[in-house]
PDB file of N, CA and C in Angstrom:
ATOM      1  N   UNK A   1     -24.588 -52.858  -7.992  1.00  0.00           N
ATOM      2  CA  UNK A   1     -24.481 -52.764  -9.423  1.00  0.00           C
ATOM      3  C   UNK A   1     -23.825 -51.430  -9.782  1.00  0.00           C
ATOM      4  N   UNK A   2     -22.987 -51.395 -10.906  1.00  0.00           N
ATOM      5  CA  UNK A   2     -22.303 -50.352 -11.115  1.00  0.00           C
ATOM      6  C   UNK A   2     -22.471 -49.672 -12.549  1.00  0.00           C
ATOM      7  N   UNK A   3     -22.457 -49.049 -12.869  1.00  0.00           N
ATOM      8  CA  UNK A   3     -23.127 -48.697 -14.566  1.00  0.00           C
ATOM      9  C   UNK A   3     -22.268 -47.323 -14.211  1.00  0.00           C
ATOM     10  N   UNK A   4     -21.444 -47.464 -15.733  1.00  0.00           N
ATOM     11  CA  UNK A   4     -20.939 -46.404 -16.310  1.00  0.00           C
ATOM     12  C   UNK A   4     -21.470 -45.327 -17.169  1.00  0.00           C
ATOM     13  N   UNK A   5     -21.702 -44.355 -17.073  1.00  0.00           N
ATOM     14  CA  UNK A   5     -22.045 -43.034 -18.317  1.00  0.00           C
ATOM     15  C   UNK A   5     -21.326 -42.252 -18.523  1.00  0.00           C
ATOM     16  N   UNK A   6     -20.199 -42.169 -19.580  1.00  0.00           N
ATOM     17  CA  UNK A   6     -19.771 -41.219 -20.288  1.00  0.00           C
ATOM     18  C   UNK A   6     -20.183 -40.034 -20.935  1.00  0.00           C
ATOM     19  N   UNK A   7     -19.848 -39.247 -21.324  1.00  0.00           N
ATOM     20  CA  UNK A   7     -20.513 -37.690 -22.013  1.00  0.00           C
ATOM     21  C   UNK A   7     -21.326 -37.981 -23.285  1.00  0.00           C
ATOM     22  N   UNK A   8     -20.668 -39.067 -24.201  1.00  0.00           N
ATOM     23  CA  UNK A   8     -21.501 -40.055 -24.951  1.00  0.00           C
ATOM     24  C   UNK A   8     -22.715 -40.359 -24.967  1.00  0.00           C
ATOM     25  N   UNK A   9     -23.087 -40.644 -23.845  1.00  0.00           N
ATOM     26  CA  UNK A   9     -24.081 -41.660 -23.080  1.00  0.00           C
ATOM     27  C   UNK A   9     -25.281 -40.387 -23.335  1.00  0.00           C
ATOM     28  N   UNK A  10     -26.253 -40.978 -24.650  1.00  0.00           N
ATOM     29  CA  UNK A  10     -27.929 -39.706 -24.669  1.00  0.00           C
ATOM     30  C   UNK A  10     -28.696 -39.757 -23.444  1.00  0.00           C
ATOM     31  N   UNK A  11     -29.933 -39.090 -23.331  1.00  0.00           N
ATOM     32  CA  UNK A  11     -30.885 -39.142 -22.485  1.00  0.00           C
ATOM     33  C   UNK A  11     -31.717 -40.371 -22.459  1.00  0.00           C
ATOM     34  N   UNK A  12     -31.838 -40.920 -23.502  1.00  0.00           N
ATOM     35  CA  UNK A  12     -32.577 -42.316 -23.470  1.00  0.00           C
ATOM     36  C   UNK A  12     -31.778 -43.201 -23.163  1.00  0.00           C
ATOM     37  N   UNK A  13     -30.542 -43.430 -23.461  1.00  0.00           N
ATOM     38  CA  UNK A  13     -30.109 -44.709 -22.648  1.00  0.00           C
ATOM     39  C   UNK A  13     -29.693 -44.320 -21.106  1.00  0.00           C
ATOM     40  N   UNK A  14     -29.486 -43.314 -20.741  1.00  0.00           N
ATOM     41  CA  UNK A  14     -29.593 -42.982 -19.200  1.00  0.00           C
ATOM     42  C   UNK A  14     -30.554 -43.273 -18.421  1.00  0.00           C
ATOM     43  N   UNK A  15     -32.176 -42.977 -19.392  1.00  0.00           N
ATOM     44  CA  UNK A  15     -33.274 -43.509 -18.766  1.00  0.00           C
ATOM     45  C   UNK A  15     -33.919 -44.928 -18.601  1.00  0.00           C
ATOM     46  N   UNK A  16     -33.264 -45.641 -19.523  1.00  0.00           N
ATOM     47  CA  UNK A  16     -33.246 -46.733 -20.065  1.00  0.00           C
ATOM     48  C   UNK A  16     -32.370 -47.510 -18.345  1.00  0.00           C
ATOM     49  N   UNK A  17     -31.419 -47.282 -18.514  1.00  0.00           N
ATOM     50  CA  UNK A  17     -30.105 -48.037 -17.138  1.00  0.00           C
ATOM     51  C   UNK A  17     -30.906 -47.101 -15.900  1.00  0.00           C
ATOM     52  N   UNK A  18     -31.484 -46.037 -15.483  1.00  0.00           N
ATOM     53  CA  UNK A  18     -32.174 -45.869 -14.622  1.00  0.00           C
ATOM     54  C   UNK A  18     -33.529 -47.056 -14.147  1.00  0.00           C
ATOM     55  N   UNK A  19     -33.805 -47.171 -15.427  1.00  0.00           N
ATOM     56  CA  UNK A  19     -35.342 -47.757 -15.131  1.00  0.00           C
ATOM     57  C   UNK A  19     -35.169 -49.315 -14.867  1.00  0.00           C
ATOM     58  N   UNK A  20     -33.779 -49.507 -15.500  1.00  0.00           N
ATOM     59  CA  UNK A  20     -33.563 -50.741 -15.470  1.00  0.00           C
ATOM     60  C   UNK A  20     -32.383 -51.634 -13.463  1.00  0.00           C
ATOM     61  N   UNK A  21     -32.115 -50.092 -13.561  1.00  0.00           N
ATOM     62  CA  UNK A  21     -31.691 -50.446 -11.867  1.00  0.00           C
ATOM     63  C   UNK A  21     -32.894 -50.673 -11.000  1.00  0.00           C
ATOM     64  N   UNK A  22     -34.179 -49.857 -10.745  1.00  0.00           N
ATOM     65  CA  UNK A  22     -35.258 -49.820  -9.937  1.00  0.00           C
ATOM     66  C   UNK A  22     -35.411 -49.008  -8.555  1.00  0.00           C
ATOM     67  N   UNK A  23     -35.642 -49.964  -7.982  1.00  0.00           N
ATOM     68  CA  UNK A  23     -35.722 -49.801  -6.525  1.00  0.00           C
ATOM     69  C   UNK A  23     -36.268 -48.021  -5.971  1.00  0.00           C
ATOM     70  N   UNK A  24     -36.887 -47.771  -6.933  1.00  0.00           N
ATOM     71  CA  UNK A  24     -37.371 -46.432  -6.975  1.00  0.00           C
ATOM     72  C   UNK A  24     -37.887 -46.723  -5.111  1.00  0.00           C
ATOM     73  N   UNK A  25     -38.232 -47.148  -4.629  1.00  0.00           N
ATOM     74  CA  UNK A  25     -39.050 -47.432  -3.208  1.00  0.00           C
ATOM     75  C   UNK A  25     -37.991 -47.439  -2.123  1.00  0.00           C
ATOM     76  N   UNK A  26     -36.626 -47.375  -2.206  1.00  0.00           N
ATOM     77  CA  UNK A  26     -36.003 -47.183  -1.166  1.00  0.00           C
ATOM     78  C   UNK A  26     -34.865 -45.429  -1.425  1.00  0.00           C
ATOM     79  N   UNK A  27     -36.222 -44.850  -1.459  1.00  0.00           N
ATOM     80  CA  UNK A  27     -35.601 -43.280  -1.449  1.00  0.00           C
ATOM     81  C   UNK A  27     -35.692 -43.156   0.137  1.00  0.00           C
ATOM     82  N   UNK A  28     -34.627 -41.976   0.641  1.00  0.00           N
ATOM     83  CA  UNK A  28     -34.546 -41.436   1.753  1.00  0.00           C
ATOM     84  C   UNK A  28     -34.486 -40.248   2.188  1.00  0.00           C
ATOM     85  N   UNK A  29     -35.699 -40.216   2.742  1.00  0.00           N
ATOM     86  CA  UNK A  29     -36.491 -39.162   3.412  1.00  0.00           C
ATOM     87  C   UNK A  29     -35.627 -38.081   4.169  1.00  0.00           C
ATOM     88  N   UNK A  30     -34.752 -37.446   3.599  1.00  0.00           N
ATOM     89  CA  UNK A  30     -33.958 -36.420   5.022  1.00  0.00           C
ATOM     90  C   UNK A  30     -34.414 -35.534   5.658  1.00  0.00           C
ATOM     91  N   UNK A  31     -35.990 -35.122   4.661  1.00  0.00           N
ATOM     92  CA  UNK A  31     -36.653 -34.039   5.937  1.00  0.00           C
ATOM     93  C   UNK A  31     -37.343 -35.263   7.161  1.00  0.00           C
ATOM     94  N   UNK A  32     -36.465 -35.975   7.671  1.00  0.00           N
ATOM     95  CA  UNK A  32     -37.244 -37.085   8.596  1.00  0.00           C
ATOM     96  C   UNK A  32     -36.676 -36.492   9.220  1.00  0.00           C
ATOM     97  N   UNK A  33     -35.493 -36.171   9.193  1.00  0.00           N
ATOM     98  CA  UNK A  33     -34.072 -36.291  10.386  1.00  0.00           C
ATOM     99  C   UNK A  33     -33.766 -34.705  10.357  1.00  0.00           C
ATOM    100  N   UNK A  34     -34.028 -34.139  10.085  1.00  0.00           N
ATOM    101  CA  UNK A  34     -33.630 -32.780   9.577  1.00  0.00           C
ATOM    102  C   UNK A  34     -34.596 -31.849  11.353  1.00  0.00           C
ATOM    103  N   UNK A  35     -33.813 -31.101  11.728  1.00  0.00           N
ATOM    104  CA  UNK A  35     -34.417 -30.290  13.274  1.00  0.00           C
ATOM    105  C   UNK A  35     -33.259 -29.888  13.862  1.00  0.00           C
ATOM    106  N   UNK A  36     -33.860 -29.692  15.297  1.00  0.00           N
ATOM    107  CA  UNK A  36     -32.694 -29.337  16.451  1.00  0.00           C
ATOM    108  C   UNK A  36     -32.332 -30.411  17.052  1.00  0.00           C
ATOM    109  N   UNK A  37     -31.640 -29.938  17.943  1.00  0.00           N
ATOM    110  CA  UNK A  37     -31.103 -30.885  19.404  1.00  0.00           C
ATOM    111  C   UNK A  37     -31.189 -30.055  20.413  1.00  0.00           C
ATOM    112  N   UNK A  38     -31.377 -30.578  21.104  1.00  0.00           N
ATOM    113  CA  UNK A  38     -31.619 -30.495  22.337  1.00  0.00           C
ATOM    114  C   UNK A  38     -30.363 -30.517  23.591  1.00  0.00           C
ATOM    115  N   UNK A  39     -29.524 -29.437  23.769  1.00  0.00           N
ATOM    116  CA  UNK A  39     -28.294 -30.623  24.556  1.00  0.00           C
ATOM    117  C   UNK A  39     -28.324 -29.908  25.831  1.00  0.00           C
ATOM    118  N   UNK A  40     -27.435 -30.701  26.711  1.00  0.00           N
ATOM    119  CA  UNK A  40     -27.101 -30.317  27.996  1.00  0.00           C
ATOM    120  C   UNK A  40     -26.228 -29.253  28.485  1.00  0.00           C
ATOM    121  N   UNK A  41     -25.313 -29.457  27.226  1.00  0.00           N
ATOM    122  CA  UNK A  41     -23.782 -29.015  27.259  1.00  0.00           C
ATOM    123  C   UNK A  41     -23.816 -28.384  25.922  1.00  0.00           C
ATOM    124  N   UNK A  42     -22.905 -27.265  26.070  1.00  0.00           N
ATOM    125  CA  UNK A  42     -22.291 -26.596  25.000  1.00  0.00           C
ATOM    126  C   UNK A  42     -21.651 -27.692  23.676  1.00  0.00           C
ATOM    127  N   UNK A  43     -21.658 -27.520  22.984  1.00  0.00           N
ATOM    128  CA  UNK A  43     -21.001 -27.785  21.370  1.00  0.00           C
ATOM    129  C   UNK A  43     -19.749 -28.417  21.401  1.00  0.00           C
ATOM    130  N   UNK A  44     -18.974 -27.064  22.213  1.00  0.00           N
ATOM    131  CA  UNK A  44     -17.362 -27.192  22.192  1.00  0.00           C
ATOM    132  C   UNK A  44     -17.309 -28.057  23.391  1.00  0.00           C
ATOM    133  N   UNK A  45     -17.949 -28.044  24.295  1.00  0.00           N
ATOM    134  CA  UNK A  45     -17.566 -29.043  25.583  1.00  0.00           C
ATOM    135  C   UNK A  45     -17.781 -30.724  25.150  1.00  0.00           C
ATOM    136  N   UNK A  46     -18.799 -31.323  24.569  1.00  0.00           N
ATOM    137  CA  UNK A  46     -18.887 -32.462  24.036  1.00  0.00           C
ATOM    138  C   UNK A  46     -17.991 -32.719  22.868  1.00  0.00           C
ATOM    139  N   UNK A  47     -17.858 -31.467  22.217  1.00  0.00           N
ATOM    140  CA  UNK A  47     -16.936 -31.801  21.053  1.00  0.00           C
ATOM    141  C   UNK A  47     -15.449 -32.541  21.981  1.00  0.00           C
ATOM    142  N   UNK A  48     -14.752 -31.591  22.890  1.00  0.00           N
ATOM    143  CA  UNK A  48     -13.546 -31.988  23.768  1.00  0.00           C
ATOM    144  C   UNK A  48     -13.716 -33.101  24.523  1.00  0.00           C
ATOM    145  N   UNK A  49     -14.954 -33.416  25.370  1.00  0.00           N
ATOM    146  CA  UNK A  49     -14.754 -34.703  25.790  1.00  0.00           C
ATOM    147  C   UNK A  49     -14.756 -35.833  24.935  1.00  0.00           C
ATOM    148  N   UNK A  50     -15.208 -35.880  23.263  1.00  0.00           N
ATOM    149  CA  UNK A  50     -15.039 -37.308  22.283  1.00  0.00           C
ATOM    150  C   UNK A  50     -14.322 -36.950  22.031  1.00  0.00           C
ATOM    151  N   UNK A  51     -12.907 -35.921  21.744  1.00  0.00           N
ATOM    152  CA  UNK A  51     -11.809 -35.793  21.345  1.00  0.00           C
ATOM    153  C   UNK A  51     -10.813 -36.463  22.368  1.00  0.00           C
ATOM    154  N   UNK A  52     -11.375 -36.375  23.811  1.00  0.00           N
ATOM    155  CA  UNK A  52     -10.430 -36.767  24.749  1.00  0.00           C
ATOM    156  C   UNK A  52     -10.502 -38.258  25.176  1.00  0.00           C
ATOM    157  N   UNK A  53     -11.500 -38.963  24.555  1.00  0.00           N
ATOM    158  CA  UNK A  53     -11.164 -39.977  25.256  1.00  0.00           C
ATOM    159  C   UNK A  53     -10.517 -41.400  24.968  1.00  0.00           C
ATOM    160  N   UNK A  54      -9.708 -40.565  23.572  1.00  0.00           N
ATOM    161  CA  UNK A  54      -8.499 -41.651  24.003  1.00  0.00           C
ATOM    162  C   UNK A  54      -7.267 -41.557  24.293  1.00  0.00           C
ATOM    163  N   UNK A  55      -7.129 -40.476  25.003  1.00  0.00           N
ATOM    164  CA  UNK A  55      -5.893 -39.734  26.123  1.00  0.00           C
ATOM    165  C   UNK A  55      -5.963 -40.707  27.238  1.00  0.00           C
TER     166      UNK A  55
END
């Protein structure tokens, strides 16, 4: 669904087309994924071997 708001557009009908999209329940969590890694290899060395392999 696509909904337009112009500079026009007040605070109540913004809240209004918010409330009326929903799905408030499929927010995403990025402190899930958010940490380190762990690697074997340097940065730049994995970076060059997915750069290289379609040489």
């Amino acid at each position: 669904m696509v909904t337009e708001i112009n500079r026009k557009t007040g605070k109540e009908k913004i809240k209004e087309l918010l409330t009326a999209a929903g799905d408030k329940e499929k927010l995403l969590l990025a402190s899930k994924y958010s940490g380190k890694l762990k690697l074997k290899q340097s940065p730049l060395a994995i970076q060059k071997k997915l750069r290289n392999e379609w040489n």
